[in-house]
Protein backbone atom coordinates (compact mmCIF):
# COMPACT_ATOMS: atom_id res chain seq x y z
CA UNK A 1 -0.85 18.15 8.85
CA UNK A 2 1.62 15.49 6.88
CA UNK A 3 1.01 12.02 7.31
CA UNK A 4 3.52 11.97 10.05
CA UNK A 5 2.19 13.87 12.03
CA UNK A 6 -1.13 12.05 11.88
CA UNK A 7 0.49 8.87 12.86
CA UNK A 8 2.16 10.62 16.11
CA UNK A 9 -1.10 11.93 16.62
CA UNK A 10 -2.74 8.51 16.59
CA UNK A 11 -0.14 6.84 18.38
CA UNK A 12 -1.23 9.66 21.41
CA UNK A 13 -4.91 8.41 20.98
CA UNK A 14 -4.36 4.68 20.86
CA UNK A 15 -2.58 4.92 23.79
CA UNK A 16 -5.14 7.42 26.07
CA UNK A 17 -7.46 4.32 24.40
CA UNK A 18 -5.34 1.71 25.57
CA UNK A 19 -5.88 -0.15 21.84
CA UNK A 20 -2.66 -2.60 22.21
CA UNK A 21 -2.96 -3.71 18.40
CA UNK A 22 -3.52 -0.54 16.86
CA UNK A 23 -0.56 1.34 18.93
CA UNK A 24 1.63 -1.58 18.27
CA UNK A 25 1.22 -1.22 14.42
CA UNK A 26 1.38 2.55 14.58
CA UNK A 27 4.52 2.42 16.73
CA UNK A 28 5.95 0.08 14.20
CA UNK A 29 4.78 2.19 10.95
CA UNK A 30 6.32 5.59 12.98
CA UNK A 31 9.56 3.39 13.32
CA UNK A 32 9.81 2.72 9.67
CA UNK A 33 9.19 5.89 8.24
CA UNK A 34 12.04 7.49 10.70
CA UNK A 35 14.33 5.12 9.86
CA UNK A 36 13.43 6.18 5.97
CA UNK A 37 13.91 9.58 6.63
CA UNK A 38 17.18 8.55 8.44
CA UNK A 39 18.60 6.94 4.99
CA UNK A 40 17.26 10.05 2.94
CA UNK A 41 19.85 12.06 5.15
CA UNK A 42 19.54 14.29 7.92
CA UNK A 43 16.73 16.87 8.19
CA UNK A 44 14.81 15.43 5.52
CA UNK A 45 11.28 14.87 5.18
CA UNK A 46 9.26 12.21 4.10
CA UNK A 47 6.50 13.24 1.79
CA UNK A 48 2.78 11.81 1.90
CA UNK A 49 3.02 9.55 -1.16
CA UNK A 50 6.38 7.90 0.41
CA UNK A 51 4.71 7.39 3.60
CA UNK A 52 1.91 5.69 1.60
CA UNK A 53 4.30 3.33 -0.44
CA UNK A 54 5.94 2.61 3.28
CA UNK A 55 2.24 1.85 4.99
CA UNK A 56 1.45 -0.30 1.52
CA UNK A 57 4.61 -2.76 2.21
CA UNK A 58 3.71 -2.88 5.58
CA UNK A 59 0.34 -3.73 4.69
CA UNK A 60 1.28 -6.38 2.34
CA UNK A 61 3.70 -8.17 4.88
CA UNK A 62 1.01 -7.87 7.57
CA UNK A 63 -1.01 -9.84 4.81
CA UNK A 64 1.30 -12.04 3.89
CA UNK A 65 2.09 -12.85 7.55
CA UNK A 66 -1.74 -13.66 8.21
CA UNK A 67 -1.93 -16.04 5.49
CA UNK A 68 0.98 -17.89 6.89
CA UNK A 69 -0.70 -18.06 10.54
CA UNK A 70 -3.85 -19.02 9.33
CA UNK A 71 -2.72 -22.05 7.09
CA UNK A 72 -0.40 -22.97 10.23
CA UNK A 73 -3.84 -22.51 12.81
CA UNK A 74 -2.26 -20.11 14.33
CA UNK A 75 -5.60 -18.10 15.28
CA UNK A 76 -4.31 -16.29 17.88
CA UNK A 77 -1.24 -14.66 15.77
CA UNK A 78 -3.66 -14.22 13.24
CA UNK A 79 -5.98 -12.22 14.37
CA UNK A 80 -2.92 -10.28 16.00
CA UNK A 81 -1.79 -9.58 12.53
CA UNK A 82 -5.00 -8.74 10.61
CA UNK A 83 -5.96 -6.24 13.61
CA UNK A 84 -2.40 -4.55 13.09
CA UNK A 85 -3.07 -4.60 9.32
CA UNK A 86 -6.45 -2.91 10.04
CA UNK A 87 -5.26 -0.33 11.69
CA UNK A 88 -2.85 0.69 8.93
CA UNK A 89 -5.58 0.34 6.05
CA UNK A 90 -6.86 3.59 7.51
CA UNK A 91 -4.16 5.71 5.94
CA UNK A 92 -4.46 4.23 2.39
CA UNK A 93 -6.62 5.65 -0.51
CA UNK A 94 -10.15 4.03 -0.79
CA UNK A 95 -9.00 0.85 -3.27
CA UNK A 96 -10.44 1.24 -6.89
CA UNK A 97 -13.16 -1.66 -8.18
CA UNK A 98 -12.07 -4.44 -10.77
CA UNK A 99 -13.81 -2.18 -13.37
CA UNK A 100 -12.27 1.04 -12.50
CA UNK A 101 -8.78 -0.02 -12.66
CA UNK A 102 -9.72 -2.10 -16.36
CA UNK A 103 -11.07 1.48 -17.20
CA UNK A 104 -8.20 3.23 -15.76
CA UNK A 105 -5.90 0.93 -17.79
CA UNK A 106 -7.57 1.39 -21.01
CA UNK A 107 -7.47 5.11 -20.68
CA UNK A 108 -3.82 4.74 -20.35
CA UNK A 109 -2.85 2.56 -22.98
CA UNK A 110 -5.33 4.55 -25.75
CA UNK A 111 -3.17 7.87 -24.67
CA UNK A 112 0.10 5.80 -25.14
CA UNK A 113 -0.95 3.96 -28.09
CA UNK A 114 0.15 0.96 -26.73
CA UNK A 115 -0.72 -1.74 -28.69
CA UNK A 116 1.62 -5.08 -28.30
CA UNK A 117 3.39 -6.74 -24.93
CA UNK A 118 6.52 -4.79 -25.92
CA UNK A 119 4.87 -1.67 -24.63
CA UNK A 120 3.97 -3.14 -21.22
CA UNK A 121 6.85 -1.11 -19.23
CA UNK A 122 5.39 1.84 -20.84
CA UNK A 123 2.39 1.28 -19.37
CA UNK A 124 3.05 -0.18 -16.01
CA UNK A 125 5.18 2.58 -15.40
CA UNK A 126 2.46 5.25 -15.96
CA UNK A 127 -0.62 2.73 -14.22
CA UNK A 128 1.53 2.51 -11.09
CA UNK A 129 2.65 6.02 -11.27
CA UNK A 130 -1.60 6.36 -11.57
CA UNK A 131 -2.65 4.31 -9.49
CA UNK A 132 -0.55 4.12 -6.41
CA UNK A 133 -2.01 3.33 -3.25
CA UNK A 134 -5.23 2.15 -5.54
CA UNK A 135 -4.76 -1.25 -6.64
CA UNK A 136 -2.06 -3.65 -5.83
CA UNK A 137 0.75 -4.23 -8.19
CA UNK A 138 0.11 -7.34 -9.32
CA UNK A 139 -3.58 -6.78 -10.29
CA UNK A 140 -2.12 -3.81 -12.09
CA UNK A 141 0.50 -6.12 -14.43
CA UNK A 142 -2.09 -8.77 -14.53
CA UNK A 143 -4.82 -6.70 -15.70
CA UNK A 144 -2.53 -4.56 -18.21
CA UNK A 145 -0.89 -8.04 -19.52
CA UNK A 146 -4.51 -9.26 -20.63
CA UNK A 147 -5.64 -5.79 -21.75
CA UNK A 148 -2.22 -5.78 -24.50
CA UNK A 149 -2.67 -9.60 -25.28
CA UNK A 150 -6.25 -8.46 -27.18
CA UNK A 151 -4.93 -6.39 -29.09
């Protein structure tokens, strides 16, 4: 079963469960990826890793949103927000440690032979390639920047 599929599944259960947050973000997530497979063209499908990267952004706004209700004391919309976010996490790959991902990064820039700044795209390309759905973005570039600035 495709990651689609899962989330229509869910949707069924959330609602037999009557879990208003969690069918509210999976109703929202099942809205975005069909409106992704709508600007792919007709009769395509959306494969697992593109449905990740979708439930990643969605994550991240969901995030991002929270922040923004809780500096406002906005309690109420935040917990909304971190219970919708919650439910999505569920579909995401276990996140790596601090150390992994400095482990994982070394690994890739000894098989590149990276060795100055100028080869970050080389490597960011191939640690988010790597890593997706792992570690965010930014704690990839971040962690990659000071791992090339040793050198």
């Amino acid at each position: 079963m495709n990651l689609f599929d899962q989330i229509t599944e869910d949707i069924k259960s959330a609602m037999k469960a009557r879990e208003k947050e969690r069918l509210e973000a999976l109703r929202n997530l099942k809205k975005v990826m069909l409106e992704e497979r709508a600007a792919k063209g007709a009769g395509s499908e959306l494969t697992d890793s593109e449905s990740l990267k979708l439930i990643q952004k969605l994550v991240k706004q969901g995030k991002d949103s929270a922040e923004i209700y809780q500096q406002q004391n906005r309690k109420d919309l935040y917990d909304q927000e971190i219970a919708q976010v919650h439910a999505l996490e569920v579909y995401l790959p276990k996140p790596i440690s601090p150390q992994e991902l400095t482990e994982a990064i070394r690994d890739i820039i000894a098989r590149l032979g990276a060795t100055t700044a100028k080869d970050m795209g080389k490597v960011m390309g191939e640690a988010s390639r790597l890593l997706a759905g792992k570690a965010d973005g930014r704690d990839i570039a971040d962690k990659v920047k000071e791992l090339l600035n040793k050198n």
